[in-house]
Each structure stands twice: as C-alpha cells, then as structure tokens.
N, C-alpha and C. Protein backbone atom coordinates (compact mmCIF):
# COMPACT_ATOMS: atom_id res chain seq x y z
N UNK A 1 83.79 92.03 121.94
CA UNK A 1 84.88 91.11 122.26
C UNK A 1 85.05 90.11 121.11
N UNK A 2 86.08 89.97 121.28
CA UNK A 2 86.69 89.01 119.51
C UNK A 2 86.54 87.16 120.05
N UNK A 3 85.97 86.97 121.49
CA UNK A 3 86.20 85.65 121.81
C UNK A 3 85.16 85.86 122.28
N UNK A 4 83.86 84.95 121.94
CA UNK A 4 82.42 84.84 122.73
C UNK A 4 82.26 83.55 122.93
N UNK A 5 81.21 82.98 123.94
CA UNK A 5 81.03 81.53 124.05
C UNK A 5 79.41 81.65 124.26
N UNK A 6 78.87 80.23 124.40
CA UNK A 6 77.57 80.03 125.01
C UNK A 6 77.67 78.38 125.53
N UNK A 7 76.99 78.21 126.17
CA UNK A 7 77.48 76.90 127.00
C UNK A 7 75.96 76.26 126.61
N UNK A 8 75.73 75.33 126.35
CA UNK A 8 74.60 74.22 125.78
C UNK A 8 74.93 73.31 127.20
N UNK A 9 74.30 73.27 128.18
CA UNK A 9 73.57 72.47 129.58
C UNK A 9 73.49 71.33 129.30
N UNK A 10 71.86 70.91 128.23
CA UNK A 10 72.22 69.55 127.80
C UNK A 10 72.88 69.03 127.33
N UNK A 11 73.94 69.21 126.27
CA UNK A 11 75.18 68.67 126.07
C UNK A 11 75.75 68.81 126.70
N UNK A 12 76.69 69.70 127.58
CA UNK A 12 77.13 69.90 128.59
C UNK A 12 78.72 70.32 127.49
N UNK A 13 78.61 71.15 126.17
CA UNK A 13 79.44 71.24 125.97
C UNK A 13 79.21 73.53 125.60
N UNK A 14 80.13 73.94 124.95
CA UNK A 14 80.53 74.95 125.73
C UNK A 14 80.79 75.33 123.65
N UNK A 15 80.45 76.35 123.24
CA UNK A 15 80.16 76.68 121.96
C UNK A 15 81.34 78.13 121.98
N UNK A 16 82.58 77.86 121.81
CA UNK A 16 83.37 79.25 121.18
C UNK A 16 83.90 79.46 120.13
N UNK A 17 83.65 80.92 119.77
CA UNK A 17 83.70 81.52 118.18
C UNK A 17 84.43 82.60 118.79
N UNK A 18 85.88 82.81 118.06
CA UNK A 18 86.98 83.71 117.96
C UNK A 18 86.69 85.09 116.32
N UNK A 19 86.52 85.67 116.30
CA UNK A 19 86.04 86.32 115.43
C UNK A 19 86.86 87.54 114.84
N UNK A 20 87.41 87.71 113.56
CA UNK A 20 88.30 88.70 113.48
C UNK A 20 89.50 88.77 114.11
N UNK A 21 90.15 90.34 114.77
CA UNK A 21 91.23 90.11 115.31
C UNK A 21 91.52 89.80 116.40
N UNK A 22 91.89 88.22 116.31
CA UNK A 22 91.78 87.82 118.26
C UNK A 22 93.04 88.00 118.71
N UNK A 23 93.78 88.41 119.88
CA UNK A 23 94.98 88.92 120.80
C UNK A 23 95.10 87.88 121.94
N UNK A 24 96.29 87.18 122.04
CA UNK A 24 96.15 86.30 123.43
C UNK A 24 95.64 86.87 124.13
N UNK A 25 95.87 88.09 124.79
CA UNK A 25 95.13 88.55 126.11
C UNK A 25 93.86 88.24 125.99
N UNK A 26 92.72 88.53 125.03
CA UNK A 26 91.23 88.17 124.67
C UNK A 26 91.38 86.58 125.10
N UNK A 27 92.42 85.62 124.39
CA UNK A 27 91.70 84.62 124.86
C UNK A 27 91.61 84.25 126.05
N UNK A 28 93.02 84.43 126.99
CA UNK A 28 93.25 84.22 128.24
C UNK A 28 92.00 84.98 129.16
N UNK A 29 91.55 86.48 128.82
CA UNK A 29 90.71 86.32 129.35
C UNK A 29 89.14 85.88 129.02
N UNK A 30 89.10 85.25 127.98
CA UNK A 30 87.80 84.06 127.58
C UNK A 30 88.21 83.18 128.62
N UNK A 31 89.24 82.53 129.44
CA UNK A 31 89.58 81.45 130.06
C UNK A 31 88.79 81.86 131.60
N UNK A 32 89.54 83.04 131.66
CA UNK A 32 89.20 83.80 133.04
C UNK A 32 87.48 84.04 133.42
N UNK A 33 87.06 84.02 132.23
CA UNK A 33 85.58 84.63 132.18
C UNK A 33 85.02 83.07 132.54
N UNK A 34 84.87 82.63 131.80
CA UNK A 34 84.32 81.08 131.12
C UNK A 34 84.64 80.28 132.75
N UNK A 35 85.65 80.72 133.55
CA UNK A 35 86.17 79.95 134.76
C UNK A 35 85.71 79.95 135.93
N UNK A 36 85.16 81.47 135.45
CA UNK A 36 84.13 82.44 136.83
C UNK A 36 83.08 82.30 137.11
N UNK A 37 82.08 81.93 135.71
CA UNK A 37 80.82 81.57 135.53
C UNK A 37 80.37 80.70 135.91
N UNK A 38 79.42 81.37 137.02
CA UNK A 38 78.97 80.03 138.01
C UNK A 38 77.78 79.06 137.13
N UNK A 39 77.60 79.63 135.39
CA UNK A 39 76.52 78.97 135.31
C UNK A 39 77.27 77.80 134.12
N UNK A 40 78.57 77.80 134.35
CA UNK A 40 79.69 76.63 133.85
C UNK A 40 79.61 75.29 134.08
N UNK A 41 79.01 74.66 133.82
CA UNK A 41 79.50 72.90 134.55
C UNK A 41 81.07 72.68 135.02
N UNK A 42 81.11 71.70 135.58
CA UNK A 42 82.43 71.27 135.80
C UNK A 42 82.96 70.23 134.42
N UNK A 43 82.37 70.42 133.71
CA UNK A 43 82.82 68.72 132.92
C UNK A 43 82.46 69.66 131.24
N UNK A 44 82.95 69.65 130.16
CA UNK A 44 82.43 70.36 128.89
C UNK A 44 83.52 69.89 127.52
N UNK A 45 82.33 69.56 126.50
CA UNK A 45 83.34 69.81 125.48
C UNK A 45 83.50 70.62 124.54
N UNK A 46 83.77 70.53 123.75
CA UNK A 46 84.79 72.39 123.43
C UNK A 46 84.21 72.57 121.41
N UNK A 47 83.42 73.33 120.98
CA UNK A 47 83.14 73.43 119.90
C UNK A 47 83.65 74.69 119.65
N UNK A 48 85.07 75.07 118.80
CA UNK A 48 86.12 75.80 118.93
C UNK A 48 85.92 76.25 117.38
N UNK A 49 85.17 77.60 117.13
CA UNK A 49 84.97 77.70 115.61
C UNK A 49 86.09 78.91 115.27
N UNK A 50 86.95 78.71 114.84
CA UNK A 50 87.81 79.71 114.63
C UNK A 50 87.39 79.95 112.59
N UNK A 51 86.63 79.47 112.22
CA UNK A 51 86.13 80.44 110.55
C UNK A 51 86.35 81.77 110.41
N UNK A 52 85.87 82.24 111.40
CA UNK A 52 85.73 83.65 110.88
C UNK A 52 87.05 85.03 111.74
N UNK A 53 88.01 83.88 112.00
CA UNK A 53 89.46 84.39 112.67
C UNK A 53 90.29 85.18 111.78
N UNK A 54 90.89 86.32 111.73
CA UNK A 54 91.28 86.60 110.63
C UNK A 54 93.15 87.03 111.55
N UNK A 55 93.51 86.55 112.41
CA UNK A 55 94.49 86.18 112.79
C UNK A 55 95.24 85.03 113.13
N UNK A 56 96.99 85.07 112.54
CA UNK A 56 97.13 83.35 112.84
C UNK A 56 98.19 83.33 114.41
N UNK A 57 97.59 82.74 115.30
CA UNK A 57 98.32 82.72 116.61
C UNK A 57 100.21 82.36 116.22
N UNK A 58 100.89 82.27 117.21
CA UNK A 58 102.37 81.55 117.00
C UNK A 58 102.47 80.39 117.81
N UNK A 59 103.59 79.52 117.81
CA UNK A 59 103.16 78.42 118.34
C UNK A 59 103.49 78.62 119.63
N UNK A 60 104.22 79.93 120.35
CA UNK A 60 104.25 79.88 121.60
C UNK A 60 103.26 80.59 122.36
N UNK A 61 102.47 81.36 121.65
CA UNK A 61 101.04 82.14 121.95
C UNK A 61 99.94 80.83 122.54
N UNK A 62 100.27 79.49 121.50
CA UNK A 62 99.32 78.70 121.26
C UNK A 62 99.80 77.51 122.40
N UNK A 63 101.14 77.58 123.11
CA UNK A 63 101.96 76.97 124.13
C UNK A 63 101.02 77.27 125.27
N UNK A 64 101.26 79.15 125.33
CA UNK A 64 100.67 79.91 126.31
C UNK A 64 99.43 79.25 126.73
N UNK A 65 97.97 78.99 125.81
CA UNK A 65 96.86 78.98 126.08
C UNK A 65 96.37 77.71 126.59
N UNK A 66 97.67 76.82 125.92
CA UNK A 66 96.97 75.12 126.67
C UNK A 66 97.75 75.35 128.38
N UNK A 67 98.85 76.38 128.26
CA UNK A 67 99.08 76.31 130.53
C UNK A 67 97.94 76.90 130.77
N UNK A 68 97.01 77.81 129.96
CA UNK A 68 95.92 78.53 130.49
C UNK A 68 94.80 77.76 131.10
N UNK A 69 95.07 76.60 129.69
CA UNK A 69 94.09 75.50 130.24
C UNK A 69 94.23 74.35 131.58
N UNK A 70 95.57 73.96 131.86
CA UNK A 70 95.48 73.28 132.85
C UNK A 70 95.10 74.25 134.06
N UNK A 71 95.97 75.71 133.99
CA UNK A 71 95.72 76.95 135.35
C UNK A 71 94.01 77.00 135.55
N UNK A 72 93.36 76.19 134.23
CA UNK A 72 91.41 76.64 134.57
C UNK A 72 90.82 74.78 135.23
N UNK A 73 91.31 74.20 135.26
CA UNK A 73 91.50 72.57 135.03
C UNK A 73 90.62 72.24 136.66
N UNK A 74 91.30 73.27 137.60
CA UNK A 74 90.10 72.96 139.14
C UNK A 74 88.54 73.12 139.02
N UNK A 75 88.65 73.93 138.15
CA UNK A 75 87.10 74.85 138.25
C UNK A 75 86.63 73.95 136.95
N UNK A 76 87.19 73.22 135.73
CA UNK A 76 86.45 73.07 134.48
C UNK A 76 86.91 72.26 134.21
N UNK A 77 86.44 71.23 133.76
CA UNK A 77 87.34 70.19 132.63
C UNK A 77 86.76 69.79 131.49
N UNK A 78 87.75 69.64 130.53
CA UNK A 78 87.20 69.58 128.81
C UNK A 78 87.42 68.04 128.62
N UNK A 79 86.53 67.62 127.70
CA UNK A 79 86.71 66.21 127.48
C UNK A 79 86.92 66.18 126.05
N UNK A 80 86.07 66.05 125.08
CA UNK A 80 86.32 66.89 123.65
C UNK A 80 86.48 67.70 123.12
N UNK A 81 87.36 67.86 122.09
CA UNK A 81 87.64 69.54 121.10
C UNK A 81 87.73 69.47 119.90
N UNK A 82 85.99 69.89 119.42
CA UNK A 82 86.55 70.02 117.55
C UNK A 82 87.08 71.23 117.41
N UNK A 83 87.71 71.56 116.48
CA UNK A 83 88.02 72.87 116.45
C UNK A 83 87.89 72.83 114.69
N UNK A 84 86.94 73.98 114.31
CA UNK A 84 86.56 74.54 113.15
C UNK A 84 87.44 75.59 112.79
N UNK A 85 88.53 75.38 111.34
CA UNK A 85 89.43 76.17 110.98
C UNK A 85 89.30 76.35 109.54
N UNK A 86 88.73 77.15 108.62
CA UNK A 86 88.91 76.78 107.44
C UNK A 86 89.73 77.19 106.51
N UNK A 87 91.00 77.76 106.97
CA UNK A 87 91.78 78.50 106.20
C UNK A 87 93.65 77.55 106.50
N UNK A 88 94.14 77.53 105.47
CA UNK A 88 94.87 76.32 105.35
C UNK A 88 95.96 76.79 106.50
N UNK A 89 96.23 77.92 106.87
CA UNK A 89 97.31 78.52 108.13
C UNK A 89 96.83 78.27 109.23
N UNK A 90 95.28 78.52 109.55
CA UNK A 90 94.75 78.22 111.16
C UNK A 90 94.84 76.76 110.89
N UNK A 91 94.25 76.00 109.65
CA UNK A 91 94.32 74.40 110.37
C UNK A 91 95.43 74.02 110.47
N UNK A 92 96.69 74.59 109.97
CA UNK A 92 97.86 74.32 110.64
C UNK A 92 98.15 73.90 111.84
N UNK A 93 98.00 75.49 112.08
CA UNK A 93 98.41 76.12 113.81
C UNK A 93 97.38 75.37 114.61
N UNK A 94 95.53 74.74 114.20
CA UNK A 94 95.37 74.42 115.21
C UNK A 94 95.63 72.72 115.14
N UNK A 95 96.19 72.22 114.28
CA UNK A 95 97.04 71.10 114.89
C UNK A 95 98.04 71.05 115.55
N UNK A 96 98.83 71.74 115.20
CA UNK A 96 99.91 72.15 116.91
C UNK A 96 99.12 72.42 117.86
N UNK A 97 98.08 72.88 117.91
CA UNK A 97 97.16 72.80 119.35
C UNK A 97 97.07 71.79 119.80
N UNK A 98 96.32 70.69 118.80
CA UNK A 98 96.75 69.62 119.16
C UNK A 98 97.53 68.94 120.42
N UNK A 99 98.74 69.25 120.09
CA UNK A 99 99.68 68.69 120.22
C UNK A 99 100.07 69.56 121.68
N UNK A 100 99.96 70.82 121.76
CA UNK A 100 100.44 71.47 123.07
C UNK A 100 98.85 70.98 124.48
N UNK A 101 97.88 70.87 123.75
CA UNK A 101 97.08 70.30 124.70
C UNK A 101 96.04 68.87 125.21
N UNK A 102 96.97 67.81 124.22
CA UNK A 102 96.65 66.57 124.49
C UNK A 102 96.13 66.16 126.04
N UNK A 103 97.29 66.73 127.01
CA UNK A 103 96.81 66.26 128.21
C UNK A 103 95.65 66.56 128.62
N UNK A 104 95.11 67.38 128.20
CA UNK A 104 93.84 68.09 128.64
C UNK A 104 92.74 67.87 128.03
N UNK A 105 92.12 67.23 127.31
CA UNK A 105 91.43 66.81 126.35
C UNK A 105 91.56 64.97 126.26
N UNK A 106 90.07 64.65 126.20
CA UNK A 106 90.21 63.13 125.81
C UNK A 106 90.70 62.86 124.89
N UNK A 107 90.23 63.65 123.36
CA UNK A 107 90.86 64.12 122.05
C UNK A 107 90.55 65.57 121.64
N UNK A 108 91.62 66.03 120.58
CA UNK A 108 90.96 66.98 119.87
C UNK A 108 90.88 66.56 118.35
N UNK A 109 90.44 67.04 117.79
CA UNK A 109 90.34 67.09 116.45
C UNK A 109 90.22 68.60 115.64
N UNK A 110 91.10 68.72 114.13
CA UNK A 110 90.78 69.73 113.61
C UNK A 110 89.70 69.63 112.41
N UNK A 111 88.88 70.28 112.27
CA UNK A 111 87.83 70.15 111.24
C UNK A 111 87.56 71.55 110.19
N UNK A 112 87.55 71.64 109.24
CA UNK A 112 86.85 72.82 107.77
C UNK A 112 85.96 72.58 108.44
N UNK A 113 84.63 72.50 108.84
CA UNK A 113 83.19 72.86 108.97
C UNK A 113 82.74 72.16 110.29
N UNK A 114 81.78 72.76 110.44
CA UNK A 114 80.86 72.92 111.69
C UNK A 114 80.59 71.92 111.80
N UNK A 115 79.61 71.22 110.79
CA UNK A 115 79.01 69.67 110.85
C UNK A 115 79.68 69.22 110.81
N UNK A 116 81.00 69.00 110.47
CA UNK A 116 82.08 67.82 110.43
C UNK A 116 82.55 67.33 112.38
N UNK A 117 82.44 69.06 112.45
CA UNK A 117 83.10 69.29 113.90
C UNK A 117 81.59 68.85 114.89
N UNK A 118 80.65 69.43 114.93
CA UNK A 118 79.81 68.41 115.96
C UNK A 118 79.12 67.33 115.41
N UNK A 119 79.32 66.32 114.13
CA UNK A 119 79.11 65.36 114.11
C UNK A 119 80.22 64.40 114.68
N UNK A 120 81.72 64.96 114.84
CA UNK A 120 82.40 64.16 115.95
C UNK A 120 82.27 64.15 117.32
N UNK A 121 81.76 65.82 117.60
CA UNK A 121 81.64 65.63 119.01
C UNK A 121 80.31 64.75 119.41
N UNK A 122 79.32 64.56 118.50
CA UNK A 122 78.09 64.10 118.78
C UNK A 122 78.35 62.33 119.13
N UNK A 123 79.34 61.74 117.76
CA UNK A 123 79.68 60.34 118.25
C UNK A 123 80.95 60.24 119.30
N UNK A 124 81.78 61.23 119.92
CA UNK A 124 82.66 61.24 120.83
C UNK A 124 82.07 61.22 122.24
N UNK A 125 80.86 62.25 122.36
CA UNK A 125 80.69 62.37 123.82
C UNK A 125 80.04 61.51 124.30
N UNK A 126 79.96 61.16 125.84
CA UNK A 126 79.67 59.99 126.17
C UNK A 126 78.55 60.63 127.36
C-alpha cells in the first residue's frame, strides 16, 4: 500500500508516509482504515511525510480529502499537522492543504524535513 501509518500512544500523534504512486482512493481508504482501528486514540497529531511521493494531487483531489477528514472527525480528531514535502510542486499543493483543512486542525504547517516537521509538532503539542 502507497499510504502506511503507525500511531506513537505516548505522543498520541499518528506517523503517515505516502510513498510513490499515491491515488485518492489509497488515501481515502488510509482514512477508512486509520478510523476503524480500535487501537486509534480519539485525539492525534498528524506527522504527514509525503518525501518520498512521487505524485502531485489536484486541488480538488486535495478538497476531496479534508471532507474525508471532517466525515472521520466522530471517531478521531487531529490537533497538529506537519506535513513533510520536499519537492517544490508537493510543497505547493500541500499549502493549499492548508487552506482546504484549517477547520480541522489547530494548525498545519508545511515543512522540507522531518526534524523541522516534529520539532514543531514537539513545541505545538500540548
């Protein structure tokens, strides 16, 4: 699968890496999966490594996935989102993420690297 996660308990945040060629359907059902899992917290923040993505979403693909997120919003809620992009088209697109899923998120942020991305989530989460 081109969308994997692992969920970190004590942080209580939720580790996904999109890999190669990712397809909305893959992510929507990363949403579906991730929603089911009884071993999910209710509360998580979002370490979103898209590096090694070698597809660029559209902005209504990327519309699609933040309704995905409020449709998962009973069962889960996100509080932070770095999102790791290092190629100058995904950090584009994932600032329009941004922007299609503010409501859902305390913040997001886009970040080039890993450490950039959980040294914010590290001073963000509370």
């Amino acid at each position: 699968m081109a969308v994997t996660y692992q969920i970190n308990h004590a942080q209580q945040r939720v580790y996904t890496r999109c890999v190669g060629e990712v397809r909305l359907e893959q992510v929507l059902e990363h949403f579906a999966i991730l929603s089911a899992d009884p071993d999910c917290p209710e509360w998580l923040d979002v370490l979103l490594d898209l590096s090694d993505m070698n597809t660029l979403p559209t902005s209504a693909e990327l519309n699609r996935v933040s309704t995905e997120i409020a449709r998962v919003l009973p069962r889960v809620r996100f509080r932070y989102c770095a999102i790791i992009a290092t190629s100058e088209a995904l950090f584009g697109m994932s600032r329009m993420f941004e922007v299609f899923s503010e409501k859902y998120f305390a913040a997001t942020r886009v970040f080039r690297s890993a450490e950039e991305g959980l040294t914010w989530l590290d001073s963000s989460a509370r």
